[in-house]
C-alpha atoms as a PDB file:
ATOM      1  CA  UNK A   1     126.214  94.921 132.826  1.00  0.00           C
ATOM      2  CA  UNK A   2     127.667  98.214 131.641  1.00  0.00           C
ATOM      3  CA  UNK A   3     128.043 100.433 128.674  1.00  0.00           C
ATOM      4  CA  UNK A   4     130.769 100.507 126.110  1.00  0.00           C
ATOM      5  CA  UNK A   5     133.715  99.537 128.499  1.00  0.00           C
ATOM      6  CA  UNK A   6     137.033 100.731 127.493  1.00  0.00           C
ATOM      7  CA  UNK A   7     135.363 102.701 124.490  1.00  0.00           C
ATOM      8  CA  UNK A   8     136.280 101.711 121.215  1.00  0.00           C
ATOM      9  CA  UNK A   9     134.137 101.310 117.788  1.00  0.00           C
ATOM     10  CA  UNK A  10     131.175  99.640 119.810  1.00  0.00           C
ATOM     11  CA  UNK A  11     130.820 102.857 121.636  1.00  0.00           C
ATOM     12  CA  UNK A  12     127.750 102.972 123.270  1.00  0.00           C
ATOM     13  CA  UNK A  13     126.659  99.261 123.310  1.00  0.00           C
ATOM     14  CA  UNK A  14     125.783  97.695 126.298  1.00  0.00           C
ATOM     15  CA  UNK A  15     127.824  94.797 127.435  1.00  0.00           C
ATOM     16  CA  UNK A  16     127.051  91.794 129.823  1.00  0.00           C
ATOM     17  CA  UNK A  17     129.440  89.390 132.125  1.00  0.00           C
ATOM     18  CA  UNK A  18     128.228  86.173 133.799  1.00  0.00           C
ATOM     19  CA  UNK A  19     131.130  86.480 136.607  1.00  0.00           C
ATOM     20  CA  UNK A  20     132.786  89.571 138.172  1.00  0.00           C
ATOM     21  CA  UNK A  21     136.326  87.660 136.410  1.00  0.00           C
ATOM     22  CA  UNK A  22     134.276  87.169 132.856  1.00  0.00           C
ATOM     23  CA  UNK A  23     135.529  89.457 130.225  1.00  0.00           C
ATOM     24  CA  UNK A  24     133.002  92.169 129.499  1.00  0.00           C
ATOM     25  CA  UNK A  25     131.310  90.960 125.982  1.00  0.00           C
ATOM     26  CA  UNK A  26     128.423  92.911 123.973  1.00  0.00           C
ATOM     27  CA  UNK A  27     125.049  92.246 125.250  1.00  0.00           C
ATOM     28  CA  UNK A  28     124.341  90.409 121.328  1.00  0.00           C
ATOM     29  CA  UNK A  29     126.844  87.533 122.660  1.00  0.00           C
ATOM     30  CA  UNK A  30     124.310  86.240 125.103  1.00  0.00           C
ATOM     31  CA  UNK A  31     120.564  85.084 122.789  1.00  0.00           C
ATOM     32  CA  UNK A  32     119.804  83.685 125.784  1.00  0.00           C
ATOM     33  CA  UNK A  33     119.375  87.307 127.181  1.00  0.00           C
ATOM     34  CA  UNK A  34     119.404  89.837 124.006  1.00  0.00           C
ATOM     35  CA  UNK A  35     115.986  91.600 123.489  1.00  0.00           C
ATOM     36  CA  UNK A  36     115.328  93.224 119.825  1.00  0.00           C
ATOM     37  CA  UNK A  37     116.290  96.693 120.155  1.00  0.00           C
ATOM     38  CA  UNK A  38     113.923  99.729 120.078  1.00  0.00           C
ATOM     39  CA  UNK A  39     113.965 102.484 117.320  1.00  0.00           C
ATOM     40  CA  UNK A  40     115.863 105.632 118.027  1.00  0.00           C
ATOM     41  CA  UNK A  41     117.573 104.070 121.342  1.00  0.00           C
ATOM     42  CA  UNK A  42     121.101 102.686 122.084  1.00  0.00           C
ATOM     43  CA  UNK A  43     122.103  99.776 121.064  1.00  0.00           C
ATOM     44  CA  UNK A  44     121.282  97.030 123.847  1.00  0.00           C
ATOM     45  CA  UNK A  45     118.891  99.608 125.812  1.00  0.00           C
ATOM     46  CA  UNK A  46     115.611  96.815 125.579  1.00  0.00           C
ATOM     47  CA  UNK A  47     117.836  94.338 127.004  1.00  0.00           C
ATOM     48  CA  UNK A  48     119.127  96.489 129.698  1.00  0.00           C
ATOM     49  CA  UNK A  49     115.333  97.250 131.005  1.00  0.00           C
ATOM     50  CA  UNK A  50     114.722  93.671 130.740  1.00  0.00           C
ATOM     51  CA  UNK A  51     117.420  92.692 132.658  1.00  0.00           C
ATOM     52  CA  UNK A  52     116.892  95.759 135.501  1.00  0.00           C
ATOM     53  CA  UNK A  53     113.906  94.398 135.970  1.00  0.00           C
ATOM     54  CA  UNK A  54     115.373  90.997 136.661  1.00  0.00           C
ATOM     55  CA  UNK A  55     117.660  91.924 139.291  1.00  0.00           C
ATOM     56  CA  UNK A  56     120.713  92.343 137.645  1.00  0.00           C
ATOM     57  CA  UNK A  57     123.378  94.715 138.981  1.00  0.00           C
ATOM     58  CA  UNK A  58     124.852  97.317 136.735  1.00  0.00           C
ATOM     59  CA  UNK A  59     128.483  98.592 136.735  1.00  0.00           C
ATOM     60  CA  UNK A  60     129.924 101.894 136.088  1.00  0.00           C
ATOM     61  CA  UNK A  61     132.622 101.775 133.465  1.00  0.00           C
END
């Protein structure tokens, strides 16, 4: 997972790949995974803790 990669309008969004070769897609592509989102945070920030906390690895853009 990683945050906004290559910028653009969803600025700020986390985004989520199954496989190092997967195109990076926002974190709301994935229900299996997507937590609702907490006022007065960034978009996708609920699902990142959740995920953290499930061992997944995240990537700086």
């Amino acid at each position: 997972m990683t945050w906004s990669p290559n910028g653009g309008p969803s600025e700020g969004v986390l985004h989520l790949r199954l496989r190092a070769f997967d195109p990076w897609r926002p974190y709301t592509e994935f229900p299996e995974y997507c937590k609702p989102d907490f006022p007065a945070t960034s978009p996708g920030y609920a699902t990142f803790v959740t995920l953290i906390r499930n061992q997944w690895q995240y990537v700086k853009p």
